[in-house]
N, C-alpha and C. Protein backbone atom coordinates (compact mmCIF):
# COMPACT_ATOMS: atom_id res chain seq x y z
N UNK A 1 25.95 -29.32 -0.84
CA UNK A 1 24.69 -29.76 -1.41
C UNK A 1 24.04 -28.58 -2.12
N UNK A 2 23.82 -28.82 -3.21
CA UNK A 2 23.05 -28.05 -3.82
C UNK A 2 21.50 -28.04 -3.94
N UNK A 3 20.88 -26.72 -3.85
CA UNK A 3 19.66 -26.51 -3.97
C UNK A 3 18.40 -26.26 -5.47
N UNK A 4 17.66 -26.50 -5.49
CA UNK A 4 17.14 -26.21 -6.37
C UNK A 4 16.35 -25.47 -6.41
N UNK A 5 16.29 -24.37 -6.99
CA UNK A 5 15.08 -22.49 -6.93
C UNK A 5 14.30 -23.27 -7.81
N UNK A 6 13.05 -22.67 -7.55
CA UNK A 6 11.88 -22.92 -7.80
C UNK A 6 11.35 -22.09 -9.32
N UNK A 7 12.44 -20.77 -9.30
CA UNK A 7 12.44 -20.25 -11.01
C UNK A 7 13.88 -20.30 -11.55
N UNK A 8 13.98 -20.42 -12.06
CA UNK A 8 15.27 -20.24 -13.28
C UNK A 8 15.50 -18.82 -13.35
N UNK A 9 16.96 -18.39 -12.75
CA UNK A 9 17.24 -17.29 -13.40
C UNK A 9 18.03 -16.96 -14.02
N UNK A 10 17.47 -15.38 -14.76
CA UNK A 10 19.01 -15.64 -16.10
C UNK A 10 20.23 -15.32 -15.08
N UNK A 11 21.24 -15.55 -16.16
CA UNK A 11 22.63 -15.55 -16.04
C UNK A 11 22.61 -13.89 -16.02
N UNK A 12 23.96 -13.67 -14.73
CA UNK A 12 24.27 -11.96 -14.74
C UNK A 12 25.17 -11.42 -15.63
N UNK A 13 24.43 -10.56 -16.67
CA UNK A 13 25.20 -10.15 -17.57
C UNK A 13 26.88 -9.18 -16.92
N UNK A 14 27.86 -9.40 -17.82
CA UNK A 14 29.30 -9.38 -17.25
C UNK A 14 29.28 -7.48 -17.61
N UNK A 15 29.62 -7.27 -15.91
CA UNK A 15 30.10 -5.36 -16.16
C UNK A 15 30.51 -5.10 -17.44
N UNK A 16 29.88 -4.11 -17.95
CA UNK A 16 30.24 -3.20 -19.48
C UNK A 16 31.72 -2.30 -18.58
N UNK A 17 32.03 -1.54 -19.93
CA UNK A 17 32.65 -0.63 -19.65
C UNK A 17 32.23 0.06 -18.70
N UNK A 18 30.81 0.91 -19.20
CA UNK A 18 30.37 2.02 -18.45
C UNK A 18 30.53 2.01 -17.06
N UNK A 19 30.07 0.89 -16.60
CA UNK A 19 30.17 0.56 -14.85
C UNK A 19 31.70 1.05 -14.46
N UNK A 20 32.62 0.22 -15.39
CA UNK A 20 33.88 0.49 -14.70
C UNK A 20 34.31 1.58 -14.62
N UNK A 21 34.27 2.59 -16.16
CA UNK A 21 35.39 3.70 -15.85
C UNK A 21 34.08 4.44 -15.30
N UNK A 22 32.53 4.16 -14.82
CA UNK A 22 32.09 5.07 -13.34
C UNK A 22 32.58 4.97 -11.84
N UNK A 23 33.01 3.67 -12.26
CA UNK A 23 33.59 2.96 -10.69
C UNK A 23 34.82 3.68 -10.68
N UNK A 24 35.74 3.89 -11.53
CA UNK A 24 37.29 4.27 -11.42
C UNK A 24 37.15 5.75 -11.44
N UNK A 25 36.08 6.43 -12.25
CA UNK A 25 36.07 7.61 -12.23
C UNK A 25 35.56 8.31 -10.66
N UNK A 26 34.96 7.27 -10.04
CA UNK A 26 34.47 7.75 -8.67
C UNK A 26 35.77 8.10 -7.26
N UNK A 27 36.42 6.73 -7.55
CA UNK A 27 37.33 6.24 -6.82
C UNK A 27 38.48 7.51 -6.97
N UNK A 28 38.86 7.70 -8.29
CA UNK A 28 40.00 9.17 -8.83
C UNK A 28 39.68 10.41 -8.30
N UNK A 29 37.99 10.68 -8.31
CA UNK A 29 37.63 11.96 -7.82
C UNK A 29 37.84 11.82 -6.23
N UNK A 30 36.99 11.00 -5.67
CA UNK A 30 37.12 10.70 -4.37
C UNK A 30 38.63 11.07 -3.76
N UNK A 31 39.82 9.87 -4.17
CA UNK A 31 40.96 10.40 -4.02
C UNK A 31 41.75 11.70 -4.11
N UNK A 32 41.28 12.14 -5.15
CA UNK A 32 41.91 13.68 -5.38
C UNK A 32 41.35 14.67 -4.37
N UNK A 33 40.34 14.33 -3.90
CA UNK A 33 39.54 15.42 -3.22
C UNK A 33 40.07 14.78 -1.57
N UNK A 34 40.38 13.78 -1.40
CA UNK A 34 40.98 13.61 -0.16
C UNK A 34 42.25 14.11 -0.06
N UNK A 35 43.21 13.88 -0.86
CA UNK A 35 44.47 14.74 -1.21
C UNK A 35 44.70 16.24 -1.40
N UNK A 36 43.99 17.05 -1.68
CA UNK A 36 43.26 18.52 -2.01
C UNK A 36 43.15 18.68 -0.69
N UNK A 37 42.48 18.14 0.53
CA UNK A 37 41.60 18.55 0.95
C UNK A 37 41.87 18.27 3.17
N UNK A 38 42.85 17.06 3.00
CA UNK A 38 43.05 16.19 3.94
C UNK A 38 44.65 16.09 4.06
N UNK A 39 45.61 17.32 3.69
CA UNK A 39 46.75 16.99 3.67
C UNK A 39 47.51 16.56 5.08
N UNK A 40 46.44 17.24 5.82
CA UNK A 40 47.16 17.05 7.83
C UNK A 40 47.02 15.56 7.75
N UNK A 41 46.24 14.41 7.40
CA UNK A 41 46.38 13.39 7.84
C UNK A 41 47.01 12.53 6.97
N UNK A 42 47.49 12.82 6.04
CA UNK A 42 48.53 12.50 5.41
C UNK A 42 50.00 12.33 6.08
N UNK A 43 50.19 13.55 6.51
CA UNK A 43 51.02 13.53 6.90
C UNK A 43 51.27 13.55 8.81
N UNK A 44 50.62 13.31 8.94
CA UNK A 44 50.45 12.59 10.20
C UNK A 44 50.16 10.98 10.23
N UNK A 45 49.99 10.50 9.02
CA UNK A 45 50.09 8.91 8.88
C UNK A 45 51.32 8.81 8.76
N UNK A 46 52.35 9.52 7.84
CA UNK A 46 53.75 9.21 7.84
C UNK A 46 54.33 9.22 9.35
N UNK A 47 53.87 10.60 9.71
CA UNK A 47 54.57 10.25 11.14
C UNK A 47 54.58 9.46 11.83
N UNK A 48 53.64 8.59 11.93
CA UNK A 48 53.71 6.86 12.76
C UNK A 48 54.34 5.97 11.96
N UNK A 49 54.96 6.06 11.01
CA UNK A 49 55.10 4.93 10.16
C UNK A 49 56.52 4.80 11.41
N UNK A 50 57.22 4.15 10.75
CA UNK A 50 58.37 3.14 11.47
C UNK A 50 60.12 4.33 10.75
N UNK A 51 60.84 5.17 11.52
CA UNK A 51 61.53 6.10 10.42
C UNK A 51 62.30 5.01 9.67
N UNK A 52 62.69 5.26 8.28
CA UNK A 52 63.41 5.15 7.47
C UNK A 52 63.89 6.19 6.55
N UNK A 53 64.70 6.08 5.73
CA UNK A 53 64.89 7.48 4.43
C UNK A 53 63.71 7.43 3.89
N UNK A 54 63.16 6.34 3.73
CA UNK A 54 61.74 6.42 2.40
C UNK A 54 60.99 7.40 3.44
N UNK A 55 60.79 7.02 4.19
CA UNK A 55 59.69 7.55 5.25
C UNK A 55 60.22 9.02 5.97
N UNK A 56 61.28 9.45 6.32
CA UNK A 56 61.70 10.87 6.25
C UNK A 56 61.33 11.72 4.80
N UNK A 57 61.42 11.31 3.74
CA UNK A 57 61.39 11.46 2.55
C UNK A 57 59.46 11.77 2.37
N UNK A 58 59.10 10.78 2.70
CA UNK A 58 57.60 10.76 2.16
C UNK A 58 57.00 11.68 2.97
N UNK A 59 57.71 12.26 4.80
CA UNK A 59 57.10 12.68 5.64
C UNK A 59 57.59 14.16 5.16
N UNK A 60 58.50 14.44 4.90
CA UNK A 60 58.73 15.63 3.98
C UNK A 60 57.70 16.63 3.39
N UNK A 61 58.25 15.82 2.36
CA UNK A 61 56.86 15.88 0.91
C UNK A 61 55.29 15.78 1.42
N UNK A 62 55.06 15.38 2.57
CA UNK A 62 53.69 15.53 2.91
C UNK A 62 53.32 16.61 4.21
N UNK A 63 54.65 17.18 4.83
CA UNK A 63 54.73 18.34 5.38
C UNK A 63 54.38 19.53 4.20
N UNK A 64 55.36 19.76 3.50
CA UNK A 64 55.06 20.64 2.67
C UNK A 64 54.16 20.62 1.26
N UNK A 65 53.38 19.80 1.23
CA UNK A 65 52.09 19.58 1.13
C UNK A 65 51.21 20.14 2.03
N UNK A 66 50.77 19.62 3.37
CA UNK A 66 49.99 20.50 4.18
C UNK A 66 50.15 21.74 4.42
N UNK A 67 51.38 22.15 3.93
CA UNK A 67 51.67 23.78 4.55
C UNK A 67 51.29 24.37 3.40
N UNK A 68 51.54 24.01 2.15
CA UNK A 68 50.98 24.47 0.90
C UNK A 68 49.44 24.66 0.64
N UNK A 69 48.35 23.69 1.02
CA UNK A 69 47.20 23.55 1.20
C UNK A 69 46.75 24.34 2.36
N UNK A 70 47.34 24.76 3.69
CA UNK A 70 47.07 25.70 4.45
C UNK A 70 47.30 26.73 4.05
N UNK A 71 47.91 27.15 3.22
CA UNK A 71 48.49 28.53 2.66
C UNK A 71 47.25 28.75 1.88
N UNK A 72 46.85 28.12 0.91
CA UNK A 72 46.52 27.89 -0.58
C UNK A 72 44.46 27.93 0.41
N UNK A 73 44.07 27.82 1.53
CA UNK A 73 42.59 27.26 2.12
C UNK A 73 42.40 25.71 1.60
N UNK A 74 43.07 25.13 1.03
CA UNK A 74 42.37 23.90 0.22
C UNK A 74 42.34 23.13 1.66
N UNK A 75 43.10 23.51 2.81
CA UNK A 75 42.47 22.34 3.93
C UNK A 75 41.44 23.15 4.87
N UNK A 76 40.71 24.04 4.26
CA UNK A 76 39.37 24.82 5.53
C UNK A 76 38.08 23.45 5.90
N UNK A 77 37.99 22.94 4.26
CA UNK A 77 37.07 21.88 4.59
C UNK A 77 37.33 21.03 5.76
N UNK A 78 38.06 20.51 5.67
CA UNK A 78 38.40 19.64 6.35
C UNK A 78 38.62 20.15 7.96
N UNK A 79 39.25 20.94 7.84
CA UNK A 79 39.83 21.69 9.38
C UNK A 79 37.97 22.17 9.94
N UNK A 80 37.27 22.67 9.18
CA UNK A 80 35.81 23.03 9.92
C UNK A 80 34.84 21.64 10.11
N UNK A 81 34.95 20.68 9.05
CA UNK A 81 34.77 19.35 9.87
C UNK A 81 35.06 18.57 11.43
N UNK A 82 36.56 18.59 11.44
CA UNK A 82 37.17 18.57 12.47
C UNK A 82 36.76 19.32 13.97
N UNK A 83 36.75 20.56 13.13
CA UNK A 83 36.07 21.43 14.55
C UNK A 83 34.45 21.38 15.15
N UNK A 84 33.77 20.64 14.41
CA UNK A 84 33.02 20.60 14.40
C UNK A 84 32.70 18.90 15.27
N UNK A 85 33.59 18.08 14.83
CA UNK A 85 33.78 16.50 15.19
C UNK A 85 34.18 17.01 16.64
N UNK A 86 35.16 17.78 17.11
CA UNK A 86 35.70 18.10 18.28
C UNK A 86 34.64 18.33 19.39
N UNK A 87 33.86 19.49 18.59
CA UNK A 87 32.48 20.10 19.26
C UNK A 87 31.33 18.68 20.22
N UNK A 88 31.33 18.12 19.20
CA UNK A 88 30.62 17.10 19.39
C UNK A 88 30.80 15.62 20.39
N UNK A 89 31.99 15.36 20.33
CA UNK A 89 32.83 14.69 20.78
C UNK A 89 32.85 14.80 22.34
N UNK A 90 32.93 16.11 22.99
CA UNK A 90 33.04 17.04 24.13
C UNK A 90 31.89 16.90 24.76
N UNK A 91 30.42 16.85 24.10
CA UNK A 91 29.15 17.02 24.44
C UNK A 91 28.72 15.66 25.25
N UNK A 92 28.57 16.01 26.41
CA UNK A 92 28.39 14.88 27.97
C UNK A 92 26.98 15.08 28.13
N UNK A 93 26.41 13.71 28.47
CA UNK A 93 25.02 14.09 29.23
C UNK A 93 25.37 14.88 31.01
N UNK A 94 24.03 15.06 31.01
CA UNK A 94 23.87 16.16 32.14
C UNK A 94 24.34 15.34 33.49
N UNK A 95 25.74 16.21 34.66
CA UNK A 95 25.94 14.97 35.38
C UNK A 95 27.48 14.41 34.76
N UNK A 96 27.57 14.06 33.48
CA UNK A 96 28.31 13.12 32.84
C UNK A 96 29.84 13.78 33.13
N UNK A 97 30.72 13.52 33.71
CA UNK A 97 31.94 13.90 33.97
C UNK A 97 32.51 14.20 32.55
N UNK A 98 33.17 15.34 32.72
CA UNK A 98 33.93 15.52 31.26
C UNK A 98 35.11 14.62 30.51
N UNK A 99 35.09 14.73 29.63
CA UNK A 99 36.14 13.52 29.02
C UNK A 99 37.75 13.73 29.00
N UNK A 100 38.06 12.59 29.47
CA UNK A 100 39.97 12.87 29.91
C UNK A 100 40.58 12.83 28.38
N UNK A 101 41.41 13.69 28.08
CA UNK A 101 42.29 13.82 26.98
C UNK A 101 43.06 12.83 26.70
N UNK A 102 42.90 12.08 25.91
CA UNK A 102 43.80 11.01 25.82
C UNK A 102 45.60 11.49 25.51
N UNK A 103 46.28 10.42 26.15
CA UNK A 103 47.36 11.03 26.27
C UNK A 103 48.24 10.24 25.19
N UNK A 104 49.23 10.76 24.66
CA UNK A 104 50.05 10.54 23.02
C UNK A 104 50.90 9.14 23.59
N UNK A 105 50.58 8.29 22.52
CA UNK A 105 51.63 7.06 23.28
C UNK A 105 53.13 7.21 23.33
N UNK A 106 53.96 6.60 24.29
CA UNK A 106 55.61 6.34 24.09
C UNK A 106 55.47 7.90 24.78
């Protein structure tokens, strides 16, 4: 059932360009700077994948990626985030038993 508004409104004019290549240009930077920046979890996503050649292959290439970016600082950001998430993570109210390490599945 349809309703009837009480004003008329206009019609939404259809995304220009500009919107998009800001939208795509956001999305490219975003990405690159996760790639730059985030190579450990890259390649620690391969490592759960399921093995295959593709996936020995991709886990490779994203090892030596992270070791390159550790060499290179491009992963400090990220690694002082982390340490910082860790910090926080740890922090118990007063009383509050400390937190059990979760243990690696399989």
């Amino acid at each position: 059932m349809l309703h009837d508004f009480p004003v008329d409104l206009p019609e939404a004019p259809p995304p220009d360009a500009h919107s998009l290549g800001w939208t795509a240009s956001i999305i490219t930077i975003t990405a690159l700077g996760l790639l730059l920046t985030n190579a450990i979890s890259i390649s620690e996503w391969g490592a759960e994948m399921t093995p295959s050649a593709g996936v020995v292959r991709f886990v490779n290439i994203a090892d030596r990626w992270h070791a390159f970016t550790e060499r290179t600082g491009l992963g400090a950001p990220r690694k002082g985030v982390h340490a910082v998430w860790k910090k926080l993570e740890a922090v118990r109210f007063p009383g509050q038993e400390p937190a059990t390490e979760a243990k690696p599945a399989g």
